[in-house]
Protein backbone atom coordinates (compact mmCIF):
# COMPACT_ATOMS: atom_id res chain seq x y z
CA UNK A 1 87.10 -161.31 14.16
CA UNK A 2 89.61 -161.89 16.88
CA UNK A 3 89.20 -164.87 18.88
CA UNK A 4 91.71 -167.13 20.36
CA UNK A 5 93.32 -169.74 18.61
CA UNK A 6 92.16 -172.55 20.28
CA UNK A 7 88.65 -171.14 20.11
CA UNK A 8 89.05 -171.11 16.16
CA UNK A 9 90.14 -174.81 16.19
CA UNK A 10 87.33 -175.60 18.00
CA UNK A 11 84.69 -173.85 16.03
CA UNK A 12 86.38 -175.42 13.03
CA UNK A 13 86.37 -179.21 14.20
CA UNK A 14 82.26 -178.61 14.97
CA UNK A 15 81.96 -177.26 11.43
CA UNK A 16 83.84 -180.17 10.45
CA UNK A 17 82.01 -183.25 12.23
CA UNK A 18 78.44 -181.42 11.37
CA UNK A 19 79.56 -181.46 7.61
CA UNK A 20 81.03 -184.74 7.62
CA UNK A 21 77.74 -186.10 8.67
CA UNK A 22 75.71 -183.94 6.03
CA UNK A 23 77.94 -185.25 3.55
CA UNK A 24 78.04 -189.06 4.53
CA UNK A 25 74.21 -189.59 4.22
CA UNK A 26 74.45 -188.21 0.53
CA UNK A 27 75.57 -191.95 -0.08
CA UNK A 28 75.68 -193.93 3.34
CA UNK A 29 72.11 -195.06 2.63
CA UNK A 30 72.96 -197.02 -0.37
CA UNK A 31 74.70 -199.89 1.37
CA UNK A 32 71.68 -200.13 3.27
CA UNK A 33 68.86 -200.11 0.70
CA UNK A 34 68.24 -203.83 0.15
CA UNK A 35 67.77 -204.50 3.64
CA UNK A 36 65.15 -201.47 4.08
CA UNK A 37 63.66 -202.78 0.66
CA UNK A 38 63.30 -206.31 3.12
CA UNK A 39 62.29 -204.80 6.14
CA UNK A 40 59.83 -202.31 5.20
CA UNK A 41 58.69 -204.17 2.39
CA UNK A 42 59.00 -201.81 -0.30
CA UNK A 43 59.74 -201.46 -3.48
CA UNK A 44 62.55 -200.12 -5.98
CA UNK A 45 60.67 -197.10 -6.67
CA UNK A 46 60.11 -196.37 -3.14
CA UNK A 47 63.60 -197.12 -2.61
CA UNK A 48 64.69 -194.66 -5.34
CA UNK A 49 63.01 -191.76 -3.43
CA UNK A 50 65.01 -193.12 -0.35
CA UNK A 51 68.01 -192.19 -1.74
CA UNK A 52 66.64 -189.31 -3.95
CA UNK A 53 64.34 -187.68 -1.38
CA UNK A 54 67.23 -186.45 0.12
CA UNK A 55 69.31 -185.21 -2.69
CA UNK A 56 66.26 -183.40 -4.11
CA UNK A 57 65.44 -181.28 -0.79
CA UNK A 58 69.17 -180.69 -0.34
CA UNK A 59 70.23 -179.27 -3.61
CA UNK A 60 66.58 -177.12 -4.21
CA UNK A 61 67.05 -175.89 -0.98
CA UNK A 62 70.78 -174.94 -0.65
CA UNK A 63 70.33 -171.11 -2.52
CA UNK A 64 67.51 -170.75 0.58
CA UNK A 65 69.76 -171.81 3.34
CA UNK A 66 72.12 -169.29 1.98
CA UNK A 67 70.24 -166.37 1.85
CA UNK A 68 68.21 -167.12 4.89
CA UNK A 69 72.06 -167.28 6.70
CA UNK A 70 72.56 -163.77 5.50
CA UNK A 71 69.40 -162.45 6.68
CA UNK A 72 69.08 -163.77 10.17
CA UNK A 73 72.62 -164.96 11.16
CA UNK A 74 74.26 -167.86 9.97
CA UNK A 75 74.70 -169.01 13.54
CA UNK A 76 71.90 -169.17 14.11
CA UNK A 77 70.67 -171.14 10.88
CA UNK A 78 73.06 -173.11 11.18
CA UNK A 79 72.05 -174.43 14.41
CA UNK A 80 68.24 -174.96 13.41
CA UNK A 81 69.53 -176.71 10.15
CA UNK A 82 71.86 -178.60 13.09
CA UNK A 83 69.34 -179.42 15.20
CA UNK A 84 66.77 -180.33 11.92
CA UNK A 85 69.31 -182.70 10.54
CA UNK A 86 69.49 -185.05 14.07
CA UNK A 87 65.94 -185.28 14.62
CA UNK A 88 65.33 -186.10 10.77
CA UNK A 89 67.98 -188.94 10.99
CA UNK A 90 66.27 -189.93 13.97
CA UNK A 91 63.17 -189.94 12.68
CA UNK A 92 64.82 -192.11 9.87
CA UNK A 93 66.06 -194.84 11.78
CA UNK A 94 62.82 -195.06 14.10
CA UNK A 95 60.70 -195.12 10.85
CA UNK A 96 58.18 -197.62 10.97
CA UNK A 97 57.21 -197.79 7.14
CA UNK A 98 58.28 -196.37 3.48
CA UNK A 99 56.71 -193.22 3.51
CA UNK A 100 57.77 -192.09 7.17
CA UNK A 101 61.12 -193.11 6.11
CA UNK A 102 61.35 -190.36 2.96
CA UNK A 103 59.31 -187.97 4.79
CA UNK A 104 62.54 -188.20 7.24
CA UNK A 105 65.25 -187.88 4.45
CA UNK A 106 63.32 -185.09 3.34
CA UNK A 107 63.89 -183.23 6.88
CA UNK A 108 67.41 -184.45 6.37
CA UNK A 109 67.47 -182.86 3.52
CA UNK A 110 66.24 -179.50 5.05
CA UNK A 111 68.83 -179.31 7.69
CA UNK A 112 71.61 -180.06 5.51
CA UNK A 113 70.85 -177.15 3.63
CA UNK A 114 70.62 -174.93 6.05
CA UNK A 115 73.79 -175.55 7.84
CA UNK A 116 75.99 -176.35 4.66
CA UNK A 117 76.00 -172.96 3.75
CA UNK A 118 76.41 -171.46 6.86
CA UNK A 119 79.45 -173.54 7.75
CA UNK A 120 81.93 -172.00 5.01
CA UNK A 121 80.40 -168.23 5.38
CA UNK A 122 81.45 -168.95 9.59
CA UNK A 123 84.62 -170.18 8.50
CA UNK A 124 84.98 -166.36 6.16
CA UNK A 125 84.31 -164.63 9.35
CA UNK A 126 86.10 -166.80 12.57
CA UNK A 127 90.07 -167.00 10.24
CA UNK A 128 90.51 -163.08 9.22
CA UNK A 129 94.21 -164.04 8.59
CA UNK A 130 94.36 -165.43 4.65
CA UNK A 131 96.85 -168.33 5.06
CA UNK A 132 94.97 -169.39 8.11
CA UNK A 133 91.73 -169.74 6.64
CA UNK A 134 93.61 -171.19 3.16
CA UNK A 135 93.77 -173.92 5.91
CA UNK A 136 90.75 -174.30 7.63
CA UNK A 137 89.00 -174.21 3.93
CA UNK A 138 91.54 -177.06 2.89
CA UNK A 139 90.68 -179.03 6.17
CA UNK A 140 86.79 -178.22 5.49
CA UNK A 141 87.01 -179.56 2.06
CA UNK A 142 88.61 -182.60 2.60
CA UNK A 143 86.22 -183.29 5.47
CA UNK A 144 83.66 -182.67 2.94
CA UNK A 145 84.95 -184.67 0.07
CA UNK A 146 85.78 -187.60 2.76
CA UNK A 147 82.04 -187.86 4.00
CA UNK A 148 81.11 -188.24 0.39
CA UNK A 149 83.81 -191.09 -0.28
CA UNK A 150 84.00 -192.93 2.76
CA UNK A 151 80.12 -193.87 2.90
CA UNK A 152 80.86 -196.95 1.07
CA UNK A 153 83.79 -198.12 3.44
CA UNK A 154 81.91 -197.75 6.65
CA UNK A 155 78.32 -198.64 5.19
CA UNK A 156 78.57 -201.96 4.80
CA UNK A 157 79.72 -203.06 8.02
CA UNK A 158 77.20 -200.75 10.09
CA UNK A 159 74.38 -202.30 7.62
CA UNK A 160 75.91 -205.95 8.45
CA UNK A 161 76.53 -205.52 12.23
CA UNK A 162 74.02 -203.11 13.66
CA UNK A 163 70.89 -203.52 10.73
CA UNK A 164 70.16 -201.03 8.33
CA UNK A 165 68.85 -198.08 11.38
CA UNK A 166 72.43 -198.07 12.03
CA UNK A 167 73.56 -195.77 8.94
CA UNK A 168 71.13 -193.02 10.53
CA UNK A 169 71.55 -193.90 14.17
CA UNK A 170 75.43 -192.76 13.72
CA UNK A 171 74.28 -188.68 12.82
CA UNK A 172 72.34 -188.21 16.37
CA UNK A 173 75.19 -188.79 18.89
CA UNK A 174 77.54 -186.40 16.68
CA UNK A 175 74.43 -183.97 16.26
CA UNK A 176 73.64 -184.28 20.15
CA UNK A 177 77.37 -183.48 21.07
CA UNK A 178 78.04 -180.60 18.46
CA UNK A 179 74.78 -178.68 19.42
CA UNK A 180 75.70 -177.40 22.36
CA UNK A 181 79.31 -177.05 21.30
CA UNK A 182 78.00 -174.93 18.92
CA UNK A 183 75.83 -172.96 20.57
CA UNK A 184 78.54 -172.47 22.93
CA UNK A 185 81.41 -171.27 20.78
CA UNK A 186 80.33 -170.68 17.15
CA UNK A 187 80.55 -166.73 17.08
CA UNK A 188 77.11 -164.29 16.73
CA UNK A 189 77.36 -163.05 13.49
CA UNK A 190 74.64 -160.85 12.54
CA UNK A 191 72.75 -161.02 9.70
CA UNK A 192 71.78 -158.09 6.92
CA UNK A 193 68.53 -155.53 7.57
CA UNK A 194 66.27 -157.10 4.26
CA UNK A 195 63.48 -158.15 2.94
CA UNK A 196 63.29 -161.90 2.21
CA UNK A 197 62.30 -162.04 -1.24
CA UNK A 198 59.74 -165.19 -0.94
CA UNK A 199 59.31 -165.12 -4.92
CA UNK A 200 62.98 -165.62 -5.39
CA UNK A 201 63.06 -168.26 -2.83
CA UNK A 202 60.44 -170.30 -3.83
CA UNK A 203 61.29 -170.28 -7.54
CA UNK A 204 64.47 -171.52 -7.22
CA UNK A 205 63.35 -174.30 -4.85
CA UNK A 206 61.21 -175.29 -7.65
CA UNK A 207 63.49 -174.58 -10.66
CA UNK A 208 66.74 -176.60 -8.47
CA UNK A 209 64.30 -179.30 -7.07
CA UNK A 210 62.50 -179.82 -10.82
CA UNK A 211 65.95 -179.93 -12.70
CA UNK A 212 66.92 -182.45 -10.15
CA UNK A 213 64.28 -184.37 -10.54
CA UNK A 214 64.29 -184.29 -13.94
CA UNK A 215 67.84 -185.70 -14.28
CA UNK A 216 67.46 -188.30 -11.14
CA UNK A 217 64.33 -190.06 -13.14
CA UNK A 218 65.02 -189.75 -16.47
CA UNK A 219 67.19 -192.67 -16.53
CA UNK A 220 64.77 -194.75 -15.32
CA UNK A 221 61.43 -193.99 -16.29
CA UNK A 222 62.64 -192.37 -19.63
CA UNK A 223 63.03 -188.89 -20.87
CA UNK A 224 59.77 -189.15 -22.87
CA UNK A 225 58.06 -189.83 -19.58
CA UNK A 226 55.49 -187.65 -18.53
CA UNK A 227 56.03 -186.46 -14.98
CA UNK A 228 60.39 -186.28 -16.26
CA UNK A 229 58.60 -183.93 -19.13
CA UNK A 230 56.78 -182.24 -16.27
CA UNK A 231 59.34 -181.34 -14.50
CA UNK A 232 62.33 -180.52 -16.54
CA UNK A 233 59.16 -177.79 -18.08
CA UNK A 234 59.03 -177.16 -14.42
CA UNK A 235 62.67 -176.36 -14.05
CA UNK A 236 63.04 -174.21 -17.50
CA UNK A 237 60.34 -172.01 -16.40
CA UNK A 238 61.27 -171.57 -12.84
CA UNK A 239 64.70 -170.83 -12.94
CA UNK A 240 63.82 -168.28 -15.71
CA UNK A 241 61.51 -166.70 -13.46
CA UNK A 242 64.23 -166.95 -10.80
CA UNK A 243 66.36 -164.99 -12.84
CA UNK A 244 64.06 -162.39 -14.56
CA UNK A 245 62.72 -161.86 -10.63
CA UNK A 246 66.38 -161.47 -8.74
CA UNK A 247 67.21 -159.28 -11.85
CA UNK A 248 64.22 -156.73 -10.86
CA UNK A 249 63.96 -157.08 -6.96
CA UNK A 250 65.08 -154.77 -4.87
CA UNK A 251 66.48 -156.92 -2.07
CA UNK A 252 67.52 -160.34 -4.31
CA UNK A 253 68.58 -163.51 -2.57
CA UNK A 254 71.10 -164.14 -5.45
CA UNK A 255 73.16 -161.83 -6.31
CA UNK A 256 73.87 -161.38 -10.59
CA UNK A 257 76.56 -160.26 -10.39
CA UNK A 258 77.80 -163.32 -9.70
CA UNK A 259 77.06 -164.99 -12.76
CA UNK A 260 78.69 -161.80 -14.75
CA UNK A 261 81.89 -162.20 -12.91
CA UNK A 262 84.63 -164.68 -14.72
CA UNK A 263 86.06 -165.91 -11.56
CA UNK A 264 82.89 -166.69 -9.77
CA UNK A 265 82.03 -168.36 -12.87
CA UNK A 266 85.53 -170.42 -13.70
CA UNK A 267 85.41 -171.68 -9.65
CA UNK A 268 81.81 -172.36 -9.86
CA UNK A 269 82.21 -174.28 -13.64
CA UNK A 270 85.28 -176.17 -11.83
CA UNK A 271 82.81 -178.08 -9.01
CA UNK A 272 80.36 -178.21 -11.40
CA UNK A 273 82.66 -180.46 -13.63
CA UNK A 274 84.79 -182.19 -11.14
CA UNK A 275 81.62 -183.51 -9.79
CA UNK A 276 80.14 -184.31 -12.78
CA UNK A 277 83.31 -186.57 -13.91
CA UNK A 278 84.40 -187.79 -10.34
CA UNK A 279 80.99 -188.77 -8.78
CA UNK A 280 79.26 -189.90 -12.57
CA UNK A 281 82.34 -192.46 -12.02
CA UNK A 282 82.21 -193.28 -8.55
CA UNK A 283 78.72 -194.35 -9.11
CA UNK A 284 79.51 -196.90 -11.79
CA UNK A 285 82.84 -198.17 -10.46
CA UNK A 286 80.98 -200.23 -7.43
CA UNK A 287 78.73 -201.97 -10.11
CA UNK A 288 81.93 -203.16 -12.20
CA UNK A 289 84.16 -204.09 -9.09
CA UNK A 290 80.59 -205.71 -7.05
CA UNK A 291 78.71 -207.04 -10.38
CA UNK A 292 81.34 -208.28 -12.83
CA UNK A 293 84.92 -208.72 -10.55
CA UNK A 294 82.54 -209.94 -7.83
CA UNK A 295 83.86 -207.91 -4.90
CA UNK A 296 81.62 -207.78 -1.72
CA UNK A 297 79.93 -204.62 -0.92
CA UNK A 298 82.70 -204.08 2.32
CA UNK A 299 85.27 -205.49 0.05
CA UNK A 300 84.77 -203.16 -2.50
CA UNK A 301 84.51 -199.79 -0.23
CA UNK A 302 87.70 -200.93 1.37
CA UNK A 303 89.11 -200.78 -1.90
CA UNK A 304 87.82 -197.17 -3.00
CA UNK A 305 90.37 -196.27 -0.12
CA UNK A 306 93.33 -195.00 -1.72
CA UNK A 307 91.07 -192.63 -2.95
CA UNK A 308 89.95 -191.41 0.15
CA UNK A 309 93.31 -191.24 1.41
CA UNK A 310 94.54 -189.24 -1.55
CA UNK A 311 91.72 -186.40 -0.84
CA UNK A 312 92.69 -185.76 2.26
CA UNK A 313 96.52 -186.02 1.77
CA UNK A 314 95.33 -183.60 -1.10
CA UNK A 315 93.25 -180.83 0.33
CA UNK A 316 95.99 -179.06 2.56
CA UNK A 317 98.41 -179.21 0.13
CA UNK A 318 96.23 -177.57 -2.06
CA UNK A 319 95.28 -174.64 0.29
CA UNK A 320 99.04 -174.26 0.61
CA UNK A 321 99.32 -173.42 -2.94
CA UNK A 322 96.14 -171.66 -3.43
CA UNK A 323 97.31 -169.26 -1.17
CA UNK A 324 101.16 -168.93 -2.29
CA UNK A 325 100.34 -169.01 -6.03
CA UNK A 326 96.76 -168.31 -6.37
CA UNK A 327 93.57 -170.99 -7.01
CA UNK A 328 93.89 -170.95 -10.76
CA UNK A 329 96.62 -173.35 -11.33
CA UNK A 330 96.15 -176.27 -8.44
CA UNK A 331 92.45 -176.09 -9.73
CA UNK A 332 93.42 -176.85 -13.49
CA UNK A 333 95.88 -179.14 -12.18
CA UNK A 334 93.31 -180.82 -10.32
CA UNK A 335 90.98 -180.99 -13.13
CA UNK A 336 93.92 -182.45 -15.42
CA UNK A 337 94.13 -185.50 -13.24
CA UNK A 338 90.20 -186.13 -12.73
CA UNK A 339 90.83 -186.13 -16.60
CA UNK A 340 93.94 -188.66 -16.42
CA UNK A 341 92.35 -191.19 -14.23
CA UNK A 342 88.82 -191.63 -16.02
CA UNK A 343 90.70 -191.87 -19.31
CA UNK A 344 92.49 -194.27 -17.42
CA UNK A 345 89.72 -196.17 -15.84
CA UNK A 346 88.66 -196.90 -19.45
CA UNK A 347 91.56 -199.11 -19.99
CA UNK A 348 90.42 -201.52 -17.41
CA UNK A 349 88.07 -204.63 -17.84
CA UNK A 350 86.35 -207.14 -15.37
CA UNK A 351 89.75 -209.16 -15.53
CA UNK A 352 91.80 -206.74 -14.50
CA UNK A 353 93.59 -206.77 -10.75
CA UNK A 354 92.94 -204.68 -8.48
CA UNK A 355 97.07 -203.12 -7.96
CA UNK A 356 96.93 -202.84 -11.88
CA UNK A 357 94.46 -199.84 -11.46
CA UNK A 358 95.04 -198.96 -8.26
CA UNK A 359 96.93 -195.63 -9.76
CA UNK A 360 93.71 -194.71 -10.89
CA UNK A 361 91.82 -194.37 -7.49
CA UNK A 362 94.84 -192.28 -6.14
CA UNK A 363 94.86 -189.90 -9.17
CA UNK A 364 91.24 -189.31 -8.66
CA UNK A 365 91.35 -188.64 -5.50
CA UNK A 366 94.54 -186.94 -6.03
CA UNK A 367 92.75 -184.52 -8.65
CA UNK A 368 89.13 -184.16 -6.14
CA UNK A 369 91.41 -183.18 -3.40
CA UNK A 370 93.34 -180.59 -5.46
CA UNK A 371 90.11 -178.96 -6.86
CA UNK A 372 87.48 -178.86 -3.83
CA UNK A 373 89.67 -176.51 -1.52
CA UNK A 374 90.83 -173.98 -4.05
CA UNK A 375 87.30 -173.47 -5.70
CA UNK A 376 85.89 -172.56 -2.06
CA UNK A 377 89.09 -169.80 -1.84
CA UNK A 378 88.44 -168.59 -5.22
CA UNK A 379 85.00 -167.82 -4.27
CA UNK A 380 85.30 -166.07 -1.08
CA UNK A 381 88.10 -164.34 -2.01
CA UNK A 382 85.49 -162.39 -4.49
CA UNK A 383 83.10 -161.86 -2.65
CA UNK A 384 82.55 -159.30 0.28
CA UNK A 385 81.36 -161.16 3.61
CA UNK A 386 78.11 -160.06 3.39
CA UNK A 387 77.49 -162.41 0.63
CA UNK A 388 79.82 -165.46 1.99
CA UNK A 389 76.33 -167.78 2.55
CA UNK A 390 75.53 -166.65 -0.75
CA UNK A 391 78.39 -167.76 -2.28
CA UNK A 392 78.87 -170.79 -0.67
CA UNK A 393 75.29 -172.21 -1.12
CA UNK A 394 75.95 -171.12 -4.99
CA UNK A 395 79.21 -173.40 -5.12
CA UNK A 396 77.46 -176.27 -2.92
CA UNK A 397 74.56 -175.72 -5.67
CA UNK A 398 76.70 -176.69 -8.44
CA UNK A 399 78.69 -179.34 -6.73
CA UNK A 400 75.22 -181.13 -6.46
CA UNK A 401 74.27 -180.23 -10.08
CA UNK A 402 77.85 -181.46 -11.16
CA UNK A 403 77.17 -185.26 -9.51
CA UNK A 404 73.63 -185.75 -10.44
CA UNK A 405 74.02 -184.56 -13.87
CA UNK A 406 77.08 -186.77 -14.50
CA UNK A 407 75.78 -190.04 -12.91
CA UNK A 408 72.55 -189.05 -15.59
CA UNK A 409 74.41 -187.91 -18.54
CA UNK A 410 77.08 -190.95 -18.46
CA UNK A 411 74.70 -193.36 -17.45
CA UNK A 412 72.73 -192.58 -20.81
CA UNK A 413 76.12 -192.86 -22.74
CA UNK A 414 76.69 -196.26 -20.79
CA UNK A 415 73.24 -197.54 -21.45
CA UNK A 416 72.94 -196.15 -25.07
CA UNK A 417 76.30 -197.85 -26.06
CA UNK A 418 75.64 -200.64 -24.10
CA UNK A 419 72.40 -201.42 -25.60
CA UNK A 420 74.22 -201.40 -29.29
CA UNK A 421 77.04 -203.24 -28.16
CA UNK A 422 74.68 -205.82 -26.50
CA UNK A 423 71.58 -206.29 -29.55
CA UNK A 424 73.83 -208.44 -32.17
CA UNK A 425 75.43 -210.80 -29.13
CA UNK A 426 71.99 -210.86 -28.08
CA UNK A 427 70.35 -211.51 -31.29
CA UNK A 428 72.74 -214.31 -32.15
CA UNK A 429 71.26 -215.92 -28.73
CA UNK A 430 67.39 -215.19 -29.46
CA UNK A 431 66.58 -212.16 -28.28
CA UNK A 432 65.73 -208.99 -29.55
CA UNK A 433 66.89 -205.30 -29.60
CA UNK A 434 64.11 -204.11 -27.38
CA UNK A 435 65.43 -206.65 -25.21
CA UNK A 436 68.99 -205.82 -25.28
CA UNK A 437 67.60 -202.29 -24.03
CA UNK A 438 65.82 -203.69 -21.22
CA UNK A 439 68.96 -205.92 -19.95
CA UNK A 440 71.09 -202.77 -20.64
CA UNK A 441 69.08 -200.79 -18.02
CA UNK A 442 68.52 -203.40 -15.40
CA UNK A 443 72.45 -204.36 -15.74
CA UNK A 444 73.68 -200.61 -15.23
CA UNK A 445 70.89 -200.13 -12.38
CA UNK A 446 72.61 -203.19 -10.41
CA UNK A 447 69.62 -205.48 -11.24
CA UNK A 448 70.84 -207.83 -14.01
CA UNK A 449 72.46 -210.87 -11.68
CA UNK A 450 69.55 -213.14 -12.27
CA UNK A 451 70.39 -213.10 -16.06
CA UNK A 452 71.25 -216.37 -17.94
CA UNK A 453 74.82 -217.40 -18.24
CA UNK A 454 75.25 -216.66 -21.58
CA UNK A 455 73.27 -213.69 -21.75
CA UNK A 456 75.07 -212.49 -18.58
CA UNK A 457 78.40 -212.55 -20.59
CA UNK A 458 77.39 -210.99 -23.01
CA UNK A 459 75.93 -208.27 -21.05
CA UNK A 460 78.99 -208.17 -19.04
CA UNK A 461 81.10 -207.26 -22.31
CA UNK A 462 78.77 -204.77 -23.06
CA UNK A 463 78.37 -203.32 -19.84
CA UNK A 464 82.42 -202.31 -20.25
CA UNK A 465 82.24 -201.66 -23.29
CA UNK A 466 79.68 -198.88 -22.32
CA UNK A 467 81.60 -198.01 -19.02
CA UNK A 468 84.37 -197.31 -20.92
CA UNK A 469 82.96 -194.83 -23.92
CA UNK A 470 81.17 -193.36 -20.72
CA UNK A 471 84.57 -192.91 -18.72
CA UNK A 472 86.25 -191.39 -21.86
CA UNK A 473 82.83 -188.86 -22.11
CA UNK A 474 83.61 -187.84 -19.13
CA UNK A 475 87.13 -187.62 -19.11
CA UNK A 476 86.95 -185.41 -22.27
CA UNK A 477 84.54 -183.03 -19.80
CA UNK A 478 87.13 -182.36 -17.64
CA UNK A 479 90.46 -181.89 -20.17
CA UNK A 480 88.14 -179.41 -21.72
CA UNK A 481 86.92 -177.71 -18.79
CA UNK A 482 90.66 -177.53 -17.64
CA UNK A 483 91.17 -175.10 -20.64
CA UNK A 484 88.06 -172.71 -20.22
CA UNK A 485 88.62 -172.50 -16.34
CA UNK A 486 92.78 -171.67 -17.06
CA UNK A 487 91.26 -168.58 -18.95
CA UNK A 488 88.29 -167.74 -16.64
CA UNK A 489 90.61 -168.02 -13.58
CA UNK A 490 93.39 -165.46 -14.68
CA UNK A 491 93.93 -162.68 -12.16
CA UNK A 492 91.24 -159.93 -12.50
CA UNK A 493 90.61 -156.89 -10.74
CA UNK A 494 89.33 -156.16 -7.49
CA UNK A 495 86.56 -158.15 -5.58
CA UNK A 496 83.37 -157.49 -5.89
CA UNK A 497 81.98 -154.55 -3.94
CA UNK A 498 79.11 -155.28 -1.49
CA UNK A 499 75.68 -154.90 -2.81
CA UNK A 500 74.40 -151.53 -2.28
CA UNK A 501 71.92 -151.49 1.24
CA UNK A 502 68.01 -151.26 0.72
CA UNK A 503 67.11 -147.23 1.34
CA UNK A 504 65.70 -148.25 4.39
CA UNK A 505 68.26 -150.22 6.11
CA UNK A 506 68.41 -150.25 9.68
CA UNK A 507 70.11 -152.27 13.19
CA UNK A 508 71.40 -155.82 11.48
CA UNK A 509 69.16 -158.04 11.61
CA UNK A 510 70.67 -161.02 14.31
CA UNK A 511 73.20 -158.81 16.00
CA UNK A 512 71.86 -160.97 19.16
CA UNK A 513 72.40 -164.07 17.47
């Protein structure tokens, strides 16, 4: 598509700030919980699904707002999911109770879905010239990764300063300003003449959304509990469906052939994996630098900043490389250091100083920024651009998978080793084992200050002790992933070929858009 250059930069810094903000409410929120908990008078449950609601709508609905792109234009989705995503964080901040409040972080969720998508598929189509979009991918990933890091450093002072509104008053200025910019400049790509296979939509909004849920409660309530039992059944069955349906359909929203290809898969495994490791540990690092080091909650973002800086020092370079020696190596490289720096987070304990593990916030960031952009070239370098929205909600799919399934899978390693490091200490002091369980899952949670002081030692030594198996878990993921991604990632043939047009194909659909 030819378009002038400083067209292109502009179209790219719009994708940019709208992604940014989709990304920073992933964790933004969290700063602000206990202060919406006060306000609104709710519980932790209710806060859960604060946090949660959005995550759930996001990730079930991603695979939608990718096909839906492809159909009608991802211009114009991306605008509606644009223009969704403001007035849900407006409706957020002006929320007057619990319940309005999710209901609004569920419309978050429904915009970011839609525009996600759409905004790496535009980037496909507006940078025809490879090392030029090698860029613009490298400075769209670390914009993404950086929305999803930062939250911590700029929560706590909006939540301090401004009150708790404030972390979803900052996404409707941006979202004001880039709507029209977008409207203005983003190009009118038209979408595909094809049916819009409802069945496949809606299963894998339920199969996503139930495995989701599944994995964000089980933790908590127990993976004996009825409604996790519910819906991980719900998830087997509907993602099976999903499958069995997109395999027979004439018109699919997902294409199979993507799961049959090696390098879709190795790029798609890789976010999985680096998400799983990197964001499993990000999650547990604030409660060991906040609960046991004692670290404010500004204190302690400020310190996650090496890692931030790291990403984006990262993500260039590794388009650079991507595009002069291919994705396969920076990504293995990248997945090498994610492995280095949990292994070395488990070295650390609640006496440690903070420039003695310092290193290990730069490597991590170091090995994010090195894997994000090169994944997101792999992928569309497969695919034809008919299928770019496809693709990209598949990757942002897994991404999602990748965190919640490693803050669920290592927090069960924490809490399980926890709980047996904890039950003789705890024993010796009169208490039980079913206790030590109960300590172990309010301590991990971020609940366990009120503890007595010897029990709270105790719990401390366990908590690290369980931090630590649960670092090593996960760095083990990633050293092993490294290997079966080197092989998946070797030079294959050609691209994929574009799926073969329904008989009855006629003027694109969106060529107005």
């Amino acid at each position: 598509m030819d378009m002038p250059a400083a067209r292109r930069k502009t179209v790219l810094a719009c994708l940019c700030a709208t992604l940014f903000m989709a990304m920073l409410d992933n964790v933004v929120v969290n700063t602000a919980l206990p202060r919406i908990g006060e306000r609104l008078h709710a519980g932790v449950s209710s806060l859960q699904w604060v946090v949660e609601g959005y995550s759930l709508v996001y990730a079930a609905l991603l695979l939608t707002g990718g096909s839906l792109g492809d159909r009608f234009g991802r211009t114009r989705v991306y605008l509606i999911g644009l223009g969704l995503f403001t007035a849900g964080s407006a409706a957020a901040a002006l929320s007057p109770g619990i319940g309005a409040l999710v209901a609004a972080r569920g419309l978050q969720g429904v915009g970011a879905a839609l525009l996600t998508p759409g905004s790496l598929a535009i980037i496909r189509q507006v940078f025809t010239d490879e090392r030029e979009r090698a860029k613009a991918i490298g400075t769209w990933s670390s914009v993404s990764a950086l929305g999803l890091t930062v939250g911590p450093v700029i929560g706590g002072p909006i939540v301090q300063h401004v009150g708790w509104a404030g972390v979803f008053w900052i996404n409707v200025p941006i979202g004001l300003a880039a709507l029209p910019v977008a409207a203005r400049t983003l190009p009118r790509l038209p979408g595909r003449a094809r049916g819009l296979d409802l069945p496949g939509q809606l299963l894998s909004a339920l199969g996503v959304g139930g495995l989701v849920y599944a994995l964000v409660e089980g933790p908590g309530k127990g993976w004996t509990d009825r409604w996790v039992l519910a819906a991980g059944a719900l998830a087997a069955v509907g993602l099976l469906a999903f499958l069995l349906v997109e395999r027979r359909t004439a018109e699919p929203m997902f294409d199979l052939r993507m799961v049959r290809d090696r390098v879709l898969v190795g790029a798609e495994l890789s976010g999985f994996v680096i998400s799983f490791g990197v964001f499993g540990a990000l999650f547990f690092l604030p409660l060991l630098m906040q609960g046991l080091m004692g670290w404010s909650p500004t204190a302690a973002g400020i310190a996650a900043l090496p890692n931030t800086a790291m990403i984006v020092v990262a993500a260039p370079v590794a388009s650079a490389l991507s595009t002069r020696f291919g994705p396969r190596y920076v990504v293995v490289t990248g997945l090498g250091l994610g492995a280095l720096a949990l292994a070395g987070l488990s070295c650390y304990g609640s006496h440690a100083h903070y420039l003695e593990y310092i290193w290990v916030l730069m490597v991590l960031g170091l090995g994010m920024g090195l894997t994000f952009t090169p994944v997101s070239i792999a992928v569309l370098r497969r695919v034809p651009p008919q299928q770019a929205g496809m693709a990209s909600a598949t990757v942002n799919t897994m991404r999602e998978l990748g965190g919640v399934v490693g803050v669920a899978a290592l927090g069960a390693v924490l809490s399980s080793r926890m709980t047996a490091s904890l039950t003789g200490p705890l024993e010796r002091l009169g208490g039980t084992g079913a206790q030590a369980h109960q300590i172990a899952r309010a301590f991990s949670g971020g609940t366990g200050a009120g503890l007595p002081g010897a029990v709270r030692v105790a719990a401390a030594e366990s908590f690290v002790d369980g931090l630590h198996l649960a670092m090593r878990c996960g760095a083990g993921a990633l050293a092993v992933a490294a290997v079966v991604v080197a092989v998946l990632l070797k030079p294959v043939g050609s691209p994929l070929p574009a799926a073969p047009a329904p008989a009855a194909e006629s003027v694109p659909v969106g060529a107005r858009d």
